[in-house]
Each structure stands twice: as C-alpha cells, then as structure tokens.
PDB file of N, CA and C in Angstrom:
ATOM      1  N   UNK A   1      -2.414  -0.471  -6.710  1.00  0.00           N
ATOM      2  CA  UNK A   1      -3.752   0.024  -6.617  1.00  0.00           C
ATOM      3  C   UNK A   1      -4.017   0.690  -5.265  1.00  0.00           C
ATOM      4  N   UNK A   2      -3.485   0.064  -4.303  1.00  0.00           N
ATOM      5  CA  UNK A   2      -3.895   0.840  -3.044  1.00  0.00           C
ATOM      6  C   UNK A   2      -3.212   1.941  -2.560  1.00  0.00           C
ATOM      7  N   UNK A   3      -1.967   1.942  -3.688  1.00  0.00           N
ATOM      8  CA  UNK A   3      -0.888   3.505  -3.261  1.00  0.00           C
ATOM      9  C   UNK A   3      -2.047   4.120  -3.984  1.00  0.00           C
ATOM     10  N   UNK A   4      -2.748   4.415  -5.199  1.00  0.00           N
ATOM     11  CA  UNK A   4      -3.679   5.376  -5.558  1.00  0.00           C
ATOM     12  C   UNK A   4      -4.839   5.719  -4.782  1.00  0.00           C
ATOM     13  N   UNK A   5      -5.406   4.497  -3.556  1.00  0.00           N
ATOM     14  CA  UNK A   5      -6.540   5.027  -2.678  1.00  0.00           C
ATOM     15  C   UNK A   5      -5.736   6.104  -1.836  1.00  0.00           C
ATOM     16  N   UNK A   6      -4.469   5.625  -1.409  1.00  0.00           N
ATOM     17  CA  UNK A   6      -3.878   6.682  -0.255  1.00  0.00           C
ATOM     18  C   UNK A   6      -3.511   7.887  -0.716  1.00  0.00           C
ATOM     19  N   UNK A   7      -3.510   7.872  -2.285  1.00  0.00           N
ATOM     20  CA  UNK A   7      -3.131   9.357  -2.970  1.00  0.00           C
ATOM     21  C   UNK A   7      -4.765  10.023  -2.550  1.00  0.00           C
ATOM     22  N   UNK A   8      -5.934   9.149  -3.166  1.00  0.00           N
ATOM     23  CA  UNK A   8      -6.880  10.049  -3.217  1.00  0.00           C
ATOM     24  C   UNK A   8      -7.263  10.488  -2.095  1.00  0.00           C
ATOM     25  N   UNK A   9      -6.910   9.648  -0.755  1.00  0.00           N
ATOM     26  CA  UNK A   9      -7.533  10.108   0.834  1.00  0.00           C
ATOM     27  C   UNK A   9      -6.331  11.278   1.007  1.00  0.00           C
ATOM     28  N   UNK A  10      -5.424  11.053   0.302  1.00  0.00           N
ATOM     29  CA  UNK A  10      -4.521  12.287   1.293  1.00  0.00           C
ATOM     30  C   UNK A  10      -4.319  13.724   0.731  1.00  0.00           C
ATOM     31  N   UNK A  11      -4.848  13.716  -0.918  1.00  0.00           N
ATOM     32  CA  UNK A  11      -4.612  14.794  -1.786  1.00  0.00           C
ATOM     33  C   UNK A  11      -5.048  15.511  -1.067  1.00  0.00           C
ATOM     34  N   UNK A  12      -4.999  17.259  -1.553  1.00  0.00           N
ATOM     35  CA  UNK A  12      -5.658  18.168  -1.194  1.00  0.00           C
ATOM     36  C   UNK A  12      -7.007  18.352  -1.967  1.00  0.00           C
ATOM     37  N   UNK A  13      -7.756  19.226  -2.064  1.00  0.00           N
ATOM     38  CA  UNK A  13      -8.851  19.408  -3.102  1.00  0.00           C
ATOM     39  C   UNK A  13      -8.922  19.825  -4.261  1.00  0.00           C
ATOM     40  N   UNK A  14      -9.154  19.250  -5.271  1.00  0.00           N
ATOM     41  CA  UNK A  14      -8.349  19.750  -6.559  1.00  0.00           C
ATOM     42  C   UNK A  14      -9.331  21.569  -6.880  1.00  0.00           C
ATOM     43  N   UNK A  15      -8.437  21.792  -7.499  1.00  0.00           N
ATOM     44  CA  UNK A  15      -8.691  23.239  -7.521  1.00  0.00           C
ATOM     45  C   UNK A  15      -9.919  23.783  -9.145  1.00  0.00           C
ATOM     46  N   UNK A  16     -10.164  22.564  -9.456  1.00  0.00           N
ATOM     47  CA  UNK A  16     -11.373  22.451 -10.612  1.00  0.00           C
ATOM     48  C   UNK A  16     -11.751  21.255 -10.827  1.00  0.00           C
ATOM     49  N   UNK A  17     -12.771  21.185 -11.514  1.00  0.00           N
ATOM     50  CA  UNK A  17     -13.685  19.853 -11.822  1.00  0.00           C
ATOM     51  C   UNK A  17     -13.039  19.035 -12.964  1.00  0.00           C
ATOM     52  N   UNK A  18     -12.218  19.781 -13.546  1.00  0.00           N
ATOM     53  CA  UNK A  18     -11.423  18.775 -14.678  1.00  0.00           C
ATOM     54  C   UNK A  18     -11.083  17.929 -14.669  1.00  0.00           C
ATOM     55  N   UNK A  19     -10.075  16.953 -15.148  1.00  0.00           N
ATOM     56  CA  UNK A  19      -9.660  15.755 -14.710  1.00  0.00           C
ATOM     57  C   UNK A  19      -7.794  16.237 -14.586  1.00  0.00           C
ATOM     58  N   UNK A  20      -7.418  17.125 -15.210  1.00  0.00           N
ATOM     59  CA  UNK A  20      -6.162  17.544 -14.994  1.00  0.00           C
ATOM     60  C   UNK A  20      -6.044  17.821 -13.968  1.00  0.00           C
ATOM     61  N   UNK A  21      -6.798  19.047 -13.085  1.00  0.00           N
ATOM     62  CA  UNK A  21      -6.927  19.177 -11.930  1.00  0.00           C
ATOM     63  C   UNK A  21      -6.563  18.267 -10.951  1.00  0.00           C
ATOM     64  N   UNK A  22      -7.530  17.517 -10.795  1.00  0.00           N
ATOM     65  CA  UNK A  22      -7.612  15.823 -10.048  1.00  0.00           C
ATOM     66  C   UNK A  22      -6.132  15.375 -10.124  1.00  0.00           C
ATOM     67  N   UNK A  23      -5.746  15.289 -11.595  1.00  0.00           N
ATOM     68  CA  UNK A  23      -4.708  14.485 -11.896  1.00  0.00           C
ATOM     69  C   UNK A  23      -3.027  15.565 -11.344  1.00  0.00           C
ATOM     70  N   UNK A  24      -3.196  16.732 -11.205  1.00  0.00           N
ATOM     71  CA  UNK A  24      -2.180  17.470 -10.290  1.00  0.00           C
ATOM     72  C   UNK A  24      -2.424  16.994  -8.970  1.00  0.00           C
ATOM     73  N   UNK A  25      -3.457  17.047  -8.554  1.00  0.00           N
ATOM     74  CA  UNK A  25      -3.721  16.815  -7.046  1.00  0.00           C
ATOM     75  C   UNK A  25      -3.009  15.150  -6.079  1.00  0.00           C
ATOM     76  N   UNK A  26      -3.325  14.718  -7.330  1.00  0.00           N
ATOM     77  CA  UNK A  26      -2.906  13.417  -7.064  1.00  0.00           C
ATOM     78  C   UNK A  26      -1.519  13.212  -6.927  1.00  0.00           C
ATOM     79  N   UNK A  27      -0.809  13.370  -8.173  1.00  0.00           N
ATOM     80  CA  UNK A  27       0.718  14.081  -8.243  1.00  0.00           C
ATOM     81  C   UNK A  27       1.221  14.377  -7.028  1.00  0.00           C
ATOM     82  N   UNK A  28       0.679  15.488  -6.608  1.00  0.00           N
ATOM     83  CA  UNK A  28       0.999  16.755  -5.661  1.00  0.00           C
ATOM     84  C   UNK A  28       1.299  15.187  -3.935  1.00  0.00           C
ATOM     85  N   UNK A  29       0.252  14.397  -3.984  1.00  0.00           N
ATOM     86  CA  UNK A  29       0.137  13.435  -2.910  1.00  0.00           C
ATOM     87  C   UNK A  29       1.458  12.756  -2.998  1.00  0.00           C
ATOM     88  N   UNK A  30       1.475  11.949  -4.956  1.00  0.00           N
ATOM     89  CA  UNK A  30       2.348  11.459  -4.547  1.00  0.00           C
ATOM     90  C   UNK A  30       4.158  12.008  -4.306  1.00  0.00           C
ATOM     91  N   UNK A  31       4.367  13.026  -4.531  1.00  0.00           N
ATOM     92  CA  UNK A  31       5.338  13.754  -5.165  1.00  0.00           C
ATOM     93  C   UNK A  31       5.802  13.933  -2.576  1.00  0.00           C
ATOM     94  N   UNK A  32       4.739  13.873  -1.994  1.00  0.00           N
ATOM     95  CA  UNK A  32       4.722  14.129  -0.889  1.00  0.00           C
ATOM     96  C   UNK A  32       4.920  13.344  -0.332  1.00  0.00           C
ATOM     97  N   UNK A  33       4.849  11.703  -0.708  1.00  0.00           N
ATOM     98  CA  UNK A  33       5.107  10.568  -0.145  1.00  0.00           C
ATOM     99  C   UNK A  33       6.795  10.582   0.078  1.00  0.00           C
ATOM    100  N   UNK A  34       7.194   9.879   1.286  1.00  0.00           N
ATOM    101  CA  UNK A  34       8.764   9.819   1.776  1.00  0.00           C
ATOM    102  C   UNK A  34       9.390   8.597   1.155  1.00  0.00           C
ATOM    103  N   UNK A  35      10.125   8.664   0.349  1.00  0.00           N
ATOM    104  CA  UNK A  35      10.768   7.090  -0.258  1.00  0.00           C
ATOM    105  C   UNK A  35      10.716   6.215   1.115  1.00  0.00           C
ATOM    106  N   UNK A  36      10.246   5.219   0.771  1.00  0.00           N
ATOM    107  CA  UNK A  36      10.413   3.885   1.432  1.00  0.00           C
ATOM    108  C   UNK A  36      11.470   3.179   1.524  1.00  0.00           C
ATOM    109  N   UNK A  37      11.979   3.096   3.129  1.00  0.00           N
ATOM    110  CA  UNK A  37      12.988   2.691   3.797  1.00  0.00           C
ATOM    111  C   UNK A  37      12.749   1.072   4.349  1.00  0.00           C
ATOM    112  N   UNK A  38      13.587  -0.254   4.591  1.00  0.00           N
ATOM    113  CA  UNK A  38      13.762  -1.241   4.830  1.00  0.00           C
ATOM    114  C   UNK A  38      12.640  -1.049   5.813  1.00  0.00           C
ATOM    115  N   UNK A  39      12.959  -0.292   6.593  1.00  0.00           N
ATOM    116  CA  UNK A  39      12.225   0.016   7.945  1.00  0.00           C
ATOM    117  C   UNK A  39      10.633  -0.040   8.068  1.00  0.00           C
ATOM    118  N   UNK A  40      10.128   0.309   6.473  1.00  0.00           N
ATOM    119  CA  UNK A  40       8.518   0.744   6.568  1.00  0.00           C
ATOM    120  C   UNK A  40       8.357  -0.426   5.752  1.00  0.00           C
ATOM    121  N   UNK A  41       9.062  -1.496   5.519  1.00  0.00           N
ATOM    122  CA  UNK A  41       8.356  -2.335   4.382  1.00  0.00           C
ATOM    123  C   UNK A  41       8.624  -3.601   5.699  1.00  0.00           C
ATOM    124  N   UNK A  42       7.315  -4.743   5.580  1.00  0.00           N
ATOM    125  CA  UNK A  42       7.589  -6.005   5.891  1.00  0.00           C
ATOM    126  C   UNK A  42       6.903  -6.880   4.881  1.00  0.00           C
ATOM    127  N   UNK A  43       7.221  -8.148   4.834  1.00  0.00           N
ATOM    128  CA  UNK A  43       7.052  -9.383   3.771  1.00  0.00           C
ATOM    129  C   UNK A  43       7.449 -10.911   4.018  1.00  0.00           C
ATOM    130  N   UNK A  44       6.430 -11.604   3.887  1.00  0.00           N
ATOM    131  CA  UNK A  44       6.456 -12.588   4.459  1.00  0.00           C
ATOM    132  C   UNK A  44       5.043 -13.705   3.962  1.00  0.00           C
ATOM    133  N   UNK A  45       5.276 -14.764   5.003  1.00  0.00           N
ATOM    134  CA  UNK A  45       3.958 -15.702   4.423  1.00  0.00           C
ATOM    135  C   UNK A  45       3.658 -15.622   5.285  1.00  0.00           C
ATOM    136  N   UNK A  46       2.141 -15.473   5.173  1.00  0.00           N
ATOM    137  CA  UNK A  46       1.254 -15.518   6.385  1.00  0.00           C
ATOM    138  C   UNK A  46       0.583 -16.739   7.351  1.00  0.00           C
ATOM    139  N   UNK A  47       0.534 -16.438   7.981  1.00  0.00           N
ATOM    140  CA  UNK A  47       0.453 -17.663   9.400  1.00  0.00           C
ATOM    141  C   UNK A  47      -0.274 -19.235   8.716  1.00  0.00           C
ATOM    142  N   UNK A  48      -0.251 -20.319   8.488  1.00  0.00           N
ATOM    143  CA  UNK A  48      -0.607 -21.356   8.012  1.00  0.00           C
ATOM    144  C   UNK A  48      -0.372 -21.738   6.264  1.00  0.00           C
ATOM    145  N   UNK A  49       0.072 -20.644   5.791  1.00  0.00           N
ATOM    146  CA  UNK A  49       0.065 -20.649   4.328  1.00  0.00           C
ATOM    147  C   UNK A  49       0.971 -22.083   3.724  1.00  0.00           C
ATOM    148  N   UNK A  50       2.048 -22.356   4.623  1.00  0.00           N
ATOM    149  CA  UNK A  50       2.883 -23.643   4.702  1.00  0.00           C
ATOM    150  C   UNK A  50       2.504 -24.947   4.636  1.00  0.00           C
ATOM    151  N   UNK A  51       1.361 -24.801   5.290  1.00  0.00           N
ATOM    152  CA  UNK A  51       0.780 -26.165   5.769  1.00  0.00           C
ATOM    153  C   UNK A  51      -0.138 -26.079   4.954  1.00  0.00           C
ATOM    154  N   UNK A  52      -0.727 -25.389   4.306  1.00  0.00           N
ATOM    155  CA  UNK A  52      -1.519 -25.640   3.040  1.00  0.00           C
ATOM    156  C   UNK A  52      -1.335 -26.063   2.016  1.00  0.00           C
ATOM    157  N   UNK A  53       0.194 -25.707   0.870  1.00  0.00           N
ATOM    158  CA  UNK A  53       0.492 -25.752  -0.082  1.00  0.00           C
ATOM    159  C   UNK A  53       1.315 -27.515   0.422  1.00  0.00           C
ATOM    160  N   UNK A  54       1.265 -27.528  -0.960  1.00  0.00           N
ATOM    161  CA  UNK A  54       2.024 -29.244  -1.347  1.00  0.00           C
ATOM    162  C   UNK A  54       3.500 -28.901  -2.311  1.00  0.00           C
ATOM    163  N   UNK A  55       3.523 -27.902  -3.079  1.00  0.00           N
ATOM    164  CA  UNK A  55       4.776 -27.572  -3.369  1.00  0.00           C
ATOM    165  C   UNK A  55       5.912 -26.741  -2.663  1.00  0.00           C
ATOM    166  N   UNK A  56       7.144 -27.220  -2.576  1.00  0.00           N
ATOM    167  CA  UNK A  56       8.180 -26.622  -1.798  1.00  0.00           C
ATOM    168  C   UNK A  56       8.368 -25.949  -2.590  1.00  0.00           C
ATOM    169  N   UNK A  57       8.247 -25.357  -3.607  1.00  0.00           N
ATOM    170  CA  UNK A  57       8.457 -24.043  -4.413  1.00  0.00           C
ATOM    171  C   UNK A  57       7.759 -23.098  -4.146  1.00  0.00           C
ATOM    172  N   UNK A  58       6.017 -23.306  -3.963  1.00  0.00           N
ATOM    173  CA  UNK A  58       5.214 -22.209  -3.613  1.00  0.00           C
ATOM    174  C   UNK A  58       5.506 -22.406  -1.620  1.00  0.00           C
ATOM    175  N   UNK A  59       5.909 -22.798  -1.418  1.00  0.00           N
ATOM    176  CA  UNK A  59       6.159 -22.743   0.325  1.00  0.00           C
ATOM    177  C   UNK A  59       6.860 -21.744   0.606  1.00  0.00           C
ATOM    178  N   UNK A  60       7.787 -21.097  -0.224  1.00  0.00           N
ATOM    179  CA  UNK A  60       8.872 -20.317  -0.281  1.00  0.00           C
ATOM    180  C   UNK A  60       8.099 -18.512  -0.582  1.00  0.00           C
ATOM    181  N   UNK A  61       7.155 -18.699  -1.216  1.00  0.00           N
ATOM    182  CA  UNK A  61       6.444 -17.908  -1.719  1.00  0.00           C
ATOM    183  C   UNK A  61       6.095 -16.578  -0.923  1.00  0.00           C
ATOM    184  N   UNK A  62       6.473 -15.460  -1.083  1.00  0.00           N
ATOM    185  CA  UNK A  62       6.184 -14.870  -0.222  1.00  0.00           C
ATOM    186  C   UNK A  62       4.089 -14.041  -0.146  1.00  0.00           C
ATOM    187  N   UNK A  63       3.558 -14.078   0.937  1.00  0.00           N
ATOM    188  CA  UNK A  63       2.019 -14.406   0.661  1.00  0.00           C
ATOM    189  C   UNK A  63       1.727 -12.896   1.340  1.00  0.00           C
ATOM    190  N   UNK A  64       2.289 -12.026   1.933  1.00  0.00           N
ATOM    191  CA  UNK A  64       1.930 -11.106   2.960  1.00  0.00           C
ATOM    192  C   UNK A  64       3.042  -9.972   3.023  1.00  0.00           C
ATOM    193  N   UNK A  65       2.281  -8.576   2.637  1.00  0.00           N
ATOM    194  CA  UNK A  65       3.343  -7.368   2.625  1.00  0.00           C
ATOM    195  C   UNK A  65       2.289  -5.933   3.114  1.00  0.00           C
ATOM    196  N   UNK A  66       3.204  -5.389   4.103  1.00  0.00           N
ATOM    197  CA  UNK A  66       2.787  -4.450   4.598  1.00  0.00           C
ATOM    198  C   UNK A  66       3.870  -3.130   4.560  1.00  0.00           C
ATOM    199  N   UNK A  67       3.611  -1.992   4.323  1.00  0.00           N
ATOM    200  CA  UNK A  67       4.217  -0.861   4.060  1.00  0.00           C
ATOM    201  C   UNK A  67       3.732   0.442   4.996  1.00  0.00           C
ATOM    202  N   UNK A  68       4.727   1.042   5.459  1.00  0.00           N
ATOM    203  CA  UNK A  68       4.630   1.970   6.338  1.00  0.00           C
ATOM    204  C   UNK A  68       4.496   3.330   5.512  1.00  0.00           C
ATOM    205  N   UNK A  69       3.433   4.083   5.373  1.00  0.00           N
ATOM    206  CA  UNK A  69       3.665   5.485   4.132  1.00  0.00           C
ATOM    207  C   UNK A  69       3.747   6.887   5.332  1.00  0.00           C
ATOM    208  N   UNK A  70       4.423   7.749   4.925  1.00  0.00           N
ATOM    209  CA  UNK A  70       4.674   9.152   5.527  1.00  0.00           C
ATOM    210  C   UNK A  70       4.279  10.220   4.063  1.00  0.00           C
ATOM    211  N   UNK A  71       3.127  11.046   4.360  1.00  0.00           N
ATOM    212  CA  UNK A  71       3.063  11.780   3.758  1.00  0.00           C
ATOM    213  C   UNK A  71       3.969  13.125   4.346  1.00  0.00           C
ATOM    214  N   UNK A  72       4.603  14.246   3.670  1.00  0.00           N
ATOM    215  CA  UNK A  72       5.079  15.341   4.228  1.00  0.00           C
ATOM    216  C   UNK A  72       4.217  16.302   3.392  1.00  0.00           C
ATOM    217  N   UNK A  73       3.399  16.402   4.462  1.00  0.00           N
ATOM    218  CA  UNK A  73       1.981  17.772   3.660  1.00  0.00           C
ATOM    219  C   UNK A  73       1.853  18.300   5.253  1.00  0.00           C
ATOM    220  N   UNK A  74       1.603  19.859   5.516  1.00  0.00           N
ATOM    221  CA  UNK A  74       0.808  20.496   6.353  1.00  0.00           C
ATOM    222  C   UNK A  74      -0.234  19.307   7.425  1.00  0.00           C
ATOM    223  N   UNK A  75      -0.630  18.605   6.311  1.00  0.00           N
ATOM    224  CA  UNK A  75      -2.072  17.970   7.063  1.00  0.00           C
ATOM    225  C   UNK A  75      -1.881  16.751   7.638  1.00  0.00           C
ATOM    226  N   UNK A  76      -0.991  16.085   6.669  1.00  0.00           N
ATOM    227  CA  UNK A  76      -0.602  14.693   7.170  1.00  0.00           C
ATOM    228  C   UNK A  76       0.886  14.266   7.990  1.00  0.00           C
ATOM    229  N   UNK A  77       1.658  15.501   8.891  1.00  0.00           N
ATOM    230  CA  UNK A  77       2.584  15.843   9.250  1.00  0.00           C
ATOM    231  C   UNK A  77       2.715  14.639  10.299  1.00  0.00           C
ATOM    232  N   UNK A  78       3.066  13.672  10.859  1.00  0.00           N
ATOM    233  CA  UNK A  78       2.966  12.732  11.932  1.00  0.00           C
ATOM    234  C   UNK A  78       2.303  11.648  11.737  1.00  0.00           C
ATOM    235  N   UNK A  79       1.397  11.853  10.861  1.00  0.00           N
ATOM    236  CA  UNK A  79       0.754  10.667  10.687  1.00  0.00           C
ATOM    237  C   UNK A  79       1.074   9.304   9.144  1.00  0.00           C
ATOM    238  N   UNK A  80       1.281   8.049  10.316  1.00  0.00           N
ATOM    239  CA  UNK A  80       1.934   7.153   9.380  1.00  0.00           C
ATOM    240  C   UNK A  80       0.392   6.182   8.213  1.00  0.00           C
ATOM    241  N   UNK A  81       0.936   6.020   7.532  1.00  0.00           N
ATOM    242  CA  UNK A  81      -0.413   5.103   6.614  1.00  0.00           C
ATOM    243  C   UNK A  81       0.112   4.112   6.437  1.00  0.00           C
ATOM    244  N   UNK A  82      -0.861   3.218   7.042  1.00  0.00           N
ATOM    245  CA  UNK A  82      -0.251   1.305   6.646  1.00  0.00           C
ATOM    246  C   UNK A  82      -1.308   0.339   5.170  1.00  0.00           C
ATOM    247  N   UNK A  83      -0.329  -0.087   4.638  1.00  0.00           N
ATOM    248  CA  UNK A  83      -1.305  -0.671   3.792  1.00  0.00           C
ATOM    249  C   UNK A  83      -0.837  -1.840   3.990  1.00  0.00           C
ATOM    250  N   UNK A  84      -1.557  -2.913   4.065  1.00  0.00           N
ATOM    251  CA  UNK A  84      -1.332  -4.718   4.125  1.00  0.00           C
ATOM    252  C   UNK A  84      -2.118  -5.281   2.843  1.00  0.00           C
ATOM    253  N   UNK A  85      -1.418  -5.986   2.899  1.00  0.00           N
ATOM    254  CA  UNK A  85      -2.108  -6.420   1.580  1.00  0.00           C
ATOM    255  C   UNK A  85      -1.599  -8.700   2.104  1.00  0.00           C
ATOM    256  N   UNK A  86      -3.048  -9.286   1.675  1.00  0.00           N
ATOM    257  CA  UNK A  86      -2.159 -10.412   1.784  1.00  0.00           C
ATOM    258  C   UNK A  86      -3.100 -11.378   0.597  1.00  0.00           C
ATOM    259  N   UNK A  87      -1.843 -12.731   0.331  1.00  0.00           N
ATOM    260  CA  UNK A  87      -2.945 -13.305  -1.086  1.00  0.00           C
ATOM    261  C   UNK A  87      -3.660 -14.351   0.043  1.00  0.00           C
ATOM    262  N   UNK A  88      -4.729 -14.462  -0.558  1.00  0.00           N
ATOM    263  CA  UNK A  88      -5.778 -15.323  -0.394  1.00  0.00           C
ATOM    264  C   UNK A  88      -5.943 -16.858  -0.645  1.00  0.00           C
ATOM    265  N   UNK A  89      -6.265 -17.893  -0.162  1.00  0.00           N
ATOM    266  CA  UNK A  89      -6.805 -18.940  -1.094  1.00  0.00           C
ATOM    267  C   UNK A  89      -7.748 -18.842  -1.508  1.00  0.00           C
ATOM    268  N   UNK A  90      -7.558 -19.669  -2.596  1.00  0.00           N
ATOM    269  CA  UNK A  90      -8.389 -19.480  -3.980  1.00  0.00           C
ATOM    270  C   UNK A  90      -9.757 -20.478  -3.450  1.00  0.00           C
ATOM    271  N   UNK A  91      -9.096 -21.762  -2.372  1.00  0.00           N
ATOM    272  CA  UNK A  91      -9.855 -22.701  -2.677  1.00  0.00           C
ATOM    273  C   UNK A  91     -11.091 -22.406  -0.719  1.00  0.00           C
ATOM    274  N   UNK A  92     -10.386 -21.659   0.013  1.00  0.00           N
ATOM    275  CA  UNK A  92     -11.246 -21.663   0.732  1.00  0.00           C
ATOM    276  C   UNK A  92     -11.827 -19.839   1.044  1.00  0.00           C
ATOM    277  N   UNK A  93     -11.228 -18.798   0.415  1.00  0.00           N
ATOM    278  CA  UNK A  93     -11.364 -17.788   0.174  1.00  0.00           C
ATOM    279  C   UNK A  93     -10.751 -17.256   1.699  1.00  0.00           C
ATOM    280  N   UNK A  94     -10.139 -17.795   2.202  1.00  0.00           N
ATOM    281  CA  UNK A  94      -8.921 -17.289   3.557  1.00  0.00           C
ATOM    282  C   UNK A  94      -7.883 -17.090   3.209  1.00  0.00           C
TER     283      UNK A  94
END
C-alpha cells in the first residue's frame, strides 16, 4: 500500500482526467523505481517487542521494515524515498 502512495507523490501529471490516464502515470512511476538492493532494505524487531511477547515463536518475529526507494525520473534524480513501516500492539496501540 505505501509503494502506491510513493507512485502517486512521484508520478508525473496524468495527461487526462480518465482513469487510464492516471493508471499510465502510475505505471510510468513504477516502471522508474530502481530494483531493490540488500542495501536499501532493513528488517528487524523493534526496540522492546521481546520483552513483550510470551511466545519464543513470535519473539523471532520479525516486527519492523524499512526500504530505501530511488526513483530515475528528471525530477526525482538524487533523491532517496524511505518507507518504514512497523507492527503495532494490538493491546497497548505502541
């Protein structure tokens, strides 16, 4: 879900009101994205997540991933996009 926000912030302007339009534009973003290298990806559990859980199965779990994105467009030439993403508890909403 959040590779599609970074399509829509980075597309260009679609060139009609259609939805095909839109839906090239989007394309066009992702078709510009640089395959993802070891280098731009990290993953892991996030700081206390250990000491919360009671199962050594979910301890193992990985809770926290962040990705390094390179668009190659005119506009977005140098500039890197990070997305983090991490799970939550359910029971204290942290």
């Amino acid at each position: 879900m959040l590779e599609v926000v970074c399509a829509l912030l980075t597309m260009e302007a679609p060139t009609g009101r259609d939805p095909d339009a839109l839906r090239d534009e989007k394309q066009g973003a992702f078709r510009a994205m640089r395959p993802l290298t070891p280098a731009d990806v990290v993953r892991g559990q996030f700081r206390g997540t250990a000491r919360k859980t009671v199962s050594l199965r979910i301890r193992r779990v990985e809770t926290f991933a962040a990705v390094r994105l390179h668009i190659d467009t005119w506009r977005w030439a140098g500039v890197p996009f990070y997305i983090r993403a991490r799970q939550t508890d359910a029971c204290h909403g942290n």
